[in-house]
PDB file of N, CA and C in Angstrom:
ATOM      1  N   UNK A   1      42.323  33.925 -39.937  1.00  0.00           N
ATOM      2  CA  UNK A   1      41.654  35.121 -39.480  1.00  0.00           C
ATOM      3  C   UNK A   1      42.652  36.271 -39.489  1.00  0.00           C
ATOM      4  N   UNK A   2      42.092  37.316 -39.705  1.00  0.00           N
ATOM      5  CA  UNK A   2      43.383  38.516 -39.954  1.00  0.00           C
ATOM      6  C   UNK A   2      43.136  39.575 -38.635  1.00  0.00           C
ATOM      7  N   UNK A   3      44.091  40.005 -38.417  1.00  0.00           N
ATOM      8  CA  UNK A   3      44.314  40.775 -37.377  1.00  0.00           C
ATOM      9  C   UNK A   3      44.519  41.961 -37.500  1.00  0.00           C
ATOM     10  N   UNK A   4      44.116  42.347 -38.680  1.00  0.00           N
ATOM     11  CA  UNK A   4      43.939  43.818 -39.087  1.00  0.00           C
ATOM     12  C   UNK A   4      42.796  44.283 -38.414  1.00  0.00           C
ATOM     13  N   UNK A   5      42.671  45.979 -38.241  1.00  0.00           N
ATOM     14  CA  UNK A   5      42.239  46.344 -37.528  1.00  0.00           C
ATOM     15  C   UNK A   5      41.205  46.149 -36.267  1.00  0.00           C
ATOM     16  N   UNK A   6      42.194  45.327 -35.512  1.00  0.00           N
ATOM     17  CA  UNK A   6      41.811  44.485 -34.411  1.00  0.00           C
ATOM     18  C   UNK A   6      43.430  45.094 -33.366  1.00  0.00           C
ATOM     19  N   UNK A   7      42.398  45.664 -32.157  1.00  0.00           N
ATOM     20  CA  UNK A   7      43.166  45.861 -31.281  1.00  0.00           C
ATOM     21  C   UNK A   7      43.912  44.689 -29.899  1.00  0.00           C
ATOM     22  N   UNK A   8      45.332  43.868 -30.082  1.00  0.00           N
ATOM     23  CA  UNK A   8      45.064  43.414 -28.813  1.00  0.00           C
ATOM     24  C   UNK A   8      45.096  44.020 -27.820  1.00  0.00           C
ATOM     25  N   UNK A   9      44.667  43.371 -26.610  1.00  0.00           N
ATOM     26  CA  UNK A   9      44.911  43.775 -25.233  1.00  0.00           C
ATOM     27  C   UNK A   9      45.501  42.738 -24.331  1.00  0.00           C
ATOM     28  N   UNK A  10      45.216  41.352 -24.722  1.00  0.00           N
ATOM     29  CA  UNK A  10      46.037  40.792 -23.719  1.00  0.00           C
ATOM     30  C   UNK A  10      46.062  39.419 -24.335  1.00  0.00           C
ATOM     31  N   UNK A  11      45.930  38.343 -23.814  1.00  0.00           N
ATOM     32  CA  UNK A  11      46.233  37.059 -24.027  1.00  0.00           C
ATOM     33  C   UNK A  11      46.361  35.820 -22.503  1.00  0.00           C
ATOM     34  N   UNK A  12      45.351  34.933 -23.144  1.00  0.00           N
ATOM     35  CA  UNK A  12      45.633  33.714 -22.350  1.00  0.00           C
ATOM     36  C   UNK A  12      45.958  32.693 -22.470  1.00  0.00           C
ATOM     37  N   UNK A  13      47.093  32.370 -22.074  1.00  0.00           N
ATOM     38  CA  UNK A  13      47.773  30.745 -22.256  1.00  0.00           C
ATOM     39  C   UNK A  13      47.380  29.866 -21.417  1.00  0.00           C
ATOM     40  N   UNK A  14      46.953  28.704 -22.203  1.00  0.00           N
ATOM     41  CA  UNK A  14      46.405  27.435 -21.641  1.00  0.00           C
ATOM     42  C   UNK A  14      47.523  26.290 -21.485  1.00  0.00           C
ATOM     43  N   UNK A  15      48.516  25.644 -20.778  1.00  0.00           N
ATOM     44  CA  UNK A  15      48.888  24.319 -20.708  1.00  0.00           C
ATOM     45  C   UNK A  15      48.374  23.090 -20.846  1.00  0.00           C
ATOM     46  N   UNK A  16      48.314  22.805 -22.124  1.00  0.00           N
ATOM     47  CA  UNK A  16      47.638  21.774 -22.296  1.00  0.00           C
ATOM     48  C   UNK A  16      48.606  20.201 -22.794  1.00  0.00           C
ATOM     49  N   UNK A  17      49.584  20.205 -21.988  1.00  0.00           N
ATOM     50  CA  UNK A  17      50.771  19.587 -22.768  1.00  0.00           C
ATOM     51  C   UNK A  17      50.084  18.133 -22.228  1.00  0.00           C
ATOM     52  N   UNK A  18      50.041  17.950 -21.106  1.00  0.00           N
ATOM     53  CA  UNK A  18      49.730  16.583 -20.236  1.00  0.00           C
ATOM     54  C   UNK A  18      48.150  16.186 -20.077  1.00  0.00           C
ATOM     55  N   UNK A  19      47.121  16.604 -21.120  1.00  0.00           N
ATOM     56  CA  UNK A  19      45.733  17.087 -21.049  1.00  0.00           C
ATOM     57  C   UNK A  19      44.892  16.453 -21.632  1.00  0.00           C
ATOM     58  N   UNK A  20      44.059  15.688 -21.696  1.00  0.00           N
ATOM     59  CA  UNK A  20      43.298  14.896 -22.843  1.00  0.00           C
ATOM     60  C   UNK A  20      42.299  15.747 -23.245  1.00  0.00           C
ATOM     61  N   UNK A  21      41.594  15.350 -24.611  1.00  0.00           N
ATOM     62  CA  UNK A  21      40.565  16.229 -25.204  1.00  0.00           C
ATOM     63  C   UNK A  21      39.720  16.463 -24.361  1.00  0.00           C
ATOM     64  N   UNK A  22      38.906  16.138 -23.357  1.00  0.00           N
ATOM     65  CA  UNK A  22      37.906  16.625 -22.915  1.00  0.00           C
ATOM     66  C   UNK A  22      38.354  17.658 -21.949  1.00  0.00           C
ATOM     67  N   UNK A  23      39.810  17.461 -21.232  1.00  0.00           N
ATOM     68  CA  UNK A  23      40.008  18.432 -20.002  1.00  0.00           C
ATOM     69  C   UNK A  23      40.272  19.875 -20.617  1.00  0.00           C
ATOM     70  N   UNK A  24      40.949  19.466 -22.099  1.00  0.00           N
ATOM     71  CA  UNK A  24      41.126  21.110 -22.683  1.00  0.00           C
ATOM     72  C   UNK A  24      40.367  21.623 -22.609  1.00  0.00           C
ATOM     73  N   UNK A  25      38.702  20.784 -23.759  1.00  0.00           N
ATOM     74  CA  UNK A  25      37.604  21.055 -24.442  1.00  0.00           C
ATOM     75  C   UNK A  25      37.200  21.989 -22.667  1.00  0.00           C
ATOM     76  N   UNK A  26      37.340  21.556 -21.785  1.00  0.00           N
ATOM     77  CA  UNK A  26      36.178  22.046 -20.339  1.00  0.00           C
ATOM     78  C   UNK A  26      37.959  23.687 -19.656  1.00  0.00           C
ATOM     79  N   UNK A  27      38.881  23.251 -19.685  1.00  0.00           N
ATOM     80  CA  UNK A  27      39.300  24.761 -19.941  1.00  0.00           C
ATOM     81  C   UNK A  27      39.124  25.815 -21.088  1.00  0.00           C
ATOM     82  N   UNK A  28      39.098  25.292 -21.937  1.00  0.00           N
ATOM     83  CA  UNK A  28      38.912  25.992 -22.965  1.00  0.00           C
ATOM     84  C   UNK A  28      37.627  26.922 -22.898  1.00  0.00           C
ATOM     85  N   UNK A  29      36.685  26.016 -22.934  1.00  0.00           N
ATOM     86  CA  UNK A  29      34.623  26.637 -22.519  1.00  0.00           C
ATOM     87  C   UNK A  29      35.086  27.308 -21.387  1.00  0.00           C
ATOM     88  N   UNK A  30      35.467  26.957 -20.358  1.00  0.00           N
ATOM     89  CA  UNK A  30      35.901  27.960 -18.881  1.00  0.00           C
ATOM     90  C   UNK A  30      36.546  29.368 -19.796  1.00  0.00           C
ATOM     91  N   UNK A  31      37.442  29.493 -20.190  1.00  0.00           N
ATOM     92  CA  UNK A  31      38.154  30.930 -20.381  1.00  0.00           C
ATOM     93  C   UNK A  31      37.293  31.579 -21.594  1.00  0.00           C
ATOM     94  N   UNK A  32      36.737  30.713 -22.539  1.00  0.00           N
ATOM     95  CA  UNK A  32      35.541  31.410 -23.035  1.00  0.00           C
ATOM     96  C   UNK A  32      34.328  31.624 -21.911  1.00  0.00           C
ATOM     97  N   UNK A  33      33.917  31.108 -21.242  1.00  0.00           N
ATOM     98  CA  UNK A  33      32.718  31.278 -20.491  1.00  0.00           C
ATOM     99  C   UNK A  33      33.160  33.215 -20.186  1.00  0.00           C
ATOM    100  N   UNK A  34      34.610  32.919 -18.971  1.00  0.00           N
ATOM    101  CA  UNK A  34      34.729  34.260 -18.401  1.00  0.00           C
ATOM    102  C   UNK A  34      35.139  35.593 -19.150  1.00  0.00           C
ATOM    103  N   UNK A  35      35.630  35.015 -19.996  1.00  0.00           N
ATOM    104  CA  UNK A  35      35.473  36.636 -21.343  1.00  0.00           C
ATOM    105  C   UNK A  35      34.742  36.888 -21.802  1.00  0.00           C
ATOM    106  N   UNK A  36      33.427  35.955 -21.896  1.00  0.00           N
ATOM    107  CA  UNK A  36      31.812  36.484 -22.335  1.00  0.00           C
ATOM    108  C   UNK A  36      31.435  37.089 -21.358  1.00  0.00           C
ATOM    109  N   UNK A  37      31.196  36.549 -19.909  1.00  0.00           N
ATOM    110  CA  UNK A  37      31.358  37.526 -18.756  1.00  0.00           C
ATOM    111  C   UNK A  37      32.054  38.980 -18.233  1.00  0.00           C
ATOM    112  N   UNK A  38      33.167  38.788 -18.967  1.00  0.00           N
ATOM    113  CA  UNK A  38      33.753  40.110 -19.081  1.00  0.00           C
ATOM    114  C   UNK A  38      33.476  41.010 -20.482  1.00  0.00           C
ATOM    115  N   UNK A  39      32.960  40.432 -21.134  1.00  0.00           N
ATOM    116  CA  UNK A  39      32.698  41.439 -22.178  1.00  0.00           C
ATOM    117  C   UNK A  39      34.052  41.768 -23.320  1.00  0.00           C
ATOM    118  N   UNK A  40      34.944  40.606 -22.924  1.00  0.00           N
ATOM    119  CA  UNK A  40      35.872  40.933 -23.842  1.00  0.00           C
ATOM    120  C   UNK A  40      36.102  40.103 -25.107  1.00  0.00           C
ATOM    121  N   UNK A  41      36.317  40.134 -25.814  1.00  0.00           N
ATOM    122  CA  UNK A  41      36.293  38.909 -26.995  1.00  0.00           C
ATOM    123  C   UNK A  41      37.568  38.626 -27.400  1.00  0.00           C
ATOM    124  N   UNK A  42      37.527  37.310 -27.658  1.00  0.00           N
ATOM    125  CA  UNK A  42      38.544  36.772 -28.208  1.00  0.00           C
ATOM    126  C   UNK A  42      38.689  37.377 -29.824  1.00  0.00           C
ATOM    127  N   UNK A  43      39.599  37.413 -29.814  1.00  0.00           N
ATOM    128  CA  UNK A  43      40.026  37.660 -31.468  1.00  0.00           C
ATOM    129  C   UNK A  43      40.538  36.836 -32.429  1.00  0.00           C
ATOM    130  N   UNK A  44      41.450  35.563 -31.462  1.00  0.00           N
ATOM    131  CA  UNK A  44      42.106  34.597 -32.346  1.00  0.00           C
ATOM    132  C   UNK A  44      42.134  33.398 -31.301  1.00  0.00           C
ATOM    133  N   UNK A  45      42.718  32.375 -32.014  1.00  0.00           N
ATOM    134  CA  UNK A  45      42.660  31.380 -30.617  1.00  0.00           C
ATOM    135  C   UNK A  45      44.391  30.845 -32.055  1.00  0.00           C
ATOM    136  N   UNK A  46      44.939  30.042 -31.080  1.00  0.00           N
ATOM    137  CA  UNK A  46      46.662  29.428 -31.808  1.00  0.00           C
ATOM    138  C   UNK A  46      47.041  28.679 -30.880  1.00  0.00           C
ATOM    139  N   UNK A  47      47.159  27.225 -31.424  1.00  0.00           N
ATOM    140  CA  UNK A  47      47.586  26.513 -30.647  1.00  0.00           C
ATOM    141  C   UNK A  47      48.754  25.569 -31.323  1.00  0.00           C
ATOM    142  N   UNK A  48      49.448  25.184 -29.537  1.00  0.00           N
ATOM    143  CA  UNK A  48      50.663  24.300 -30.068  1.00  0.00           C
ATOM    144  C   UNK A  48      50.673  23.273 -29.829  1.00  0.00           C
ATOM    145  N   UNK A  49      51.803  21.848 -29.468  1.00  0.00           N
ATOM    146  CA  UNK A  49      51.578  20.558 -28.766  1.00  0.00           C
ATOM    147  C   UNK A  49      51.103  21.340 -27.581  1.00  0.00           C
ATOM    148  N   UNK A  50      51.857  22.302 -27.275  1.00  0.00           N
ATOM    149  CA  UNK A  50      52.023  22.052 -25.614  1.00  0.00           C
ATOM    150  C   UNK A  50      51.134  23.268 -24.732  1.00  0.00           C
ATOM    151  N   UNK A  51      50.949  24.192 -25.731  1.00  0.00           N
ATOM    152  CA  UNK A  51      49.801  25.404 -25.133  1.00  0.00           C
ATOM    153  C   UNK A  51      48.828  26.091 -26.146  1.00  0.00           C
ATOM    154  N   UNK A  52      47.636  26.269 -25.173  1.00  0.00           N
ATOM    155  CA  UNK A  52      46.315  27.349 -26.294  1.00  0.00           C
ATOM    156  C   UNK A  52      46.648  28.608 -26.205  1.00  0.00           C
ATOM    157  N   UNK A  53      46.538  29.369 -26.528  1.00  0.00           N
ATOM    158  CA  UNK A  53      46.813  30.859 -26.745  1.00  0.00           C
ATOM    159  C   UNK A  53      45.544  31.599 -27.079  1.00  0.00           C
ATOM    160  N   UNK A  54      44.849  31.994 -26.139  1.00  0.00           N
ATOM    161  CA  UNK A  54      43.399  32.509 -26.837  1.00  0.00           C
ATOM    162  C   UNK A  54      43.940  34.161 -26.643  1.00  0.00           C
ATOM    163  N   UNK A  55      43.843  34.913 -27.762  1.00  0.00           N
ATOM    164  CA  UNK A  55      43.874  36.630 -27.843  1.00  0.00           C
ATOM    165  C   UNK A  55      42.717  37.058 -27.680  1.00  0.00           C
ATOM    166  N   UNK A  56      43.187  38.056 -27.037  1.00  0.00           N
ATOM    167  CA  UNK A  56      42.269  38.834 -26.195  1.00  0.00           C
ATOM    168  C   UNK A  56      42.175  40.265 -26.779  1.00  0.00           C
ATOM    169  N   UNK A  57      41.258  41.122 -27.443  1.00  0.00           N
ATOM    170  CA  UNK A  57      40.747  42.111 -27.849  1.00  0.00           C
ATOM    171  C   UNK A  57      40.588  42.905 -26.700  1.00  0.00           C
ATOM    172  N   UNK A  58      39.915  44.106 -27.367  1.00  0.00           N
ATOM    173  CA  UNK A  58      39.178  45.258 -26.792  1.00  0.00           C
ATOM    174  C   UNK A  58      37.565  44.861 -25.985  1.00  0.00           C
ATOM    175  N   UNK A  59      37.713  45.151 -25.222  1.00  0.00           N
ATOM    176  CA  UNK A  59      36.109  45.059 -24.708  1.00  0.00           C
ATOM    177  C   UNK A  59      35.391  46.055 -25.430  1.00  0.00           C
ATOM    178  N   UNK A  60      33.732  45.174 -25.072  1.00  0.00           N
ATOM    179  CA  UNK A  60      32.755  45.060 -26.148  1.00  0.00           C
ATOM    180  C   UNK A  60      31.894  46.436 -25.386  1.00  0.00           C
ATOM    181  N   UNK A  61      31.772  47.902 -26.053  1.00  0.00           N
ATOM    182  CA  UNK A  61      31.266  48.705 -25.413  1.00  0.00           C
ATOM    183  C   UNK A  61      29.701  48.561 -25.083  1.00  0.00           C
ATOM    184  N   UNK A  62      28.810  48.044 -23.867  1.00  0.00           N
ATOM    185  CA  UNK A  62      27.704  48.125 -24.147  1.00  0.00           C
ATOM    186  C   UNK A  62      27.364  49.215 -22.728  1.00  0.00           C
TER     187      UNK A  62
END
């Protein structure tokens, strides 16, 4: 995904080092749940062994 003209604004790191698939899979839906709630969108998501990194855009003007 390209990050051209895409503004960030922030970023959330997930610890997921000690985590099995389902506990990510249910943080993961959590920090998406509350940025749909906030109106902000993710722009990218990057992950490592040990953390998620979901980017955080511009909020969505409605």
């Amino acid at each position: 995904m390209s990050l051209n003209n895409k503004k960030v604004t922030g970023i959330r790191v997930l610890d997921i080092a000690e985590e099995g698939a389902k506990a990510i899979e249910t943080m993961v839906n959590k920090v998406i749940q509350e940025m749909h709630q906030q109106k902000t969108p993710i722009i990218d998501i990057q992950v490592t062994d040990t953390n998620c990194f979901l980017i955080l855009g511009e909020k969505n003007a409605d």
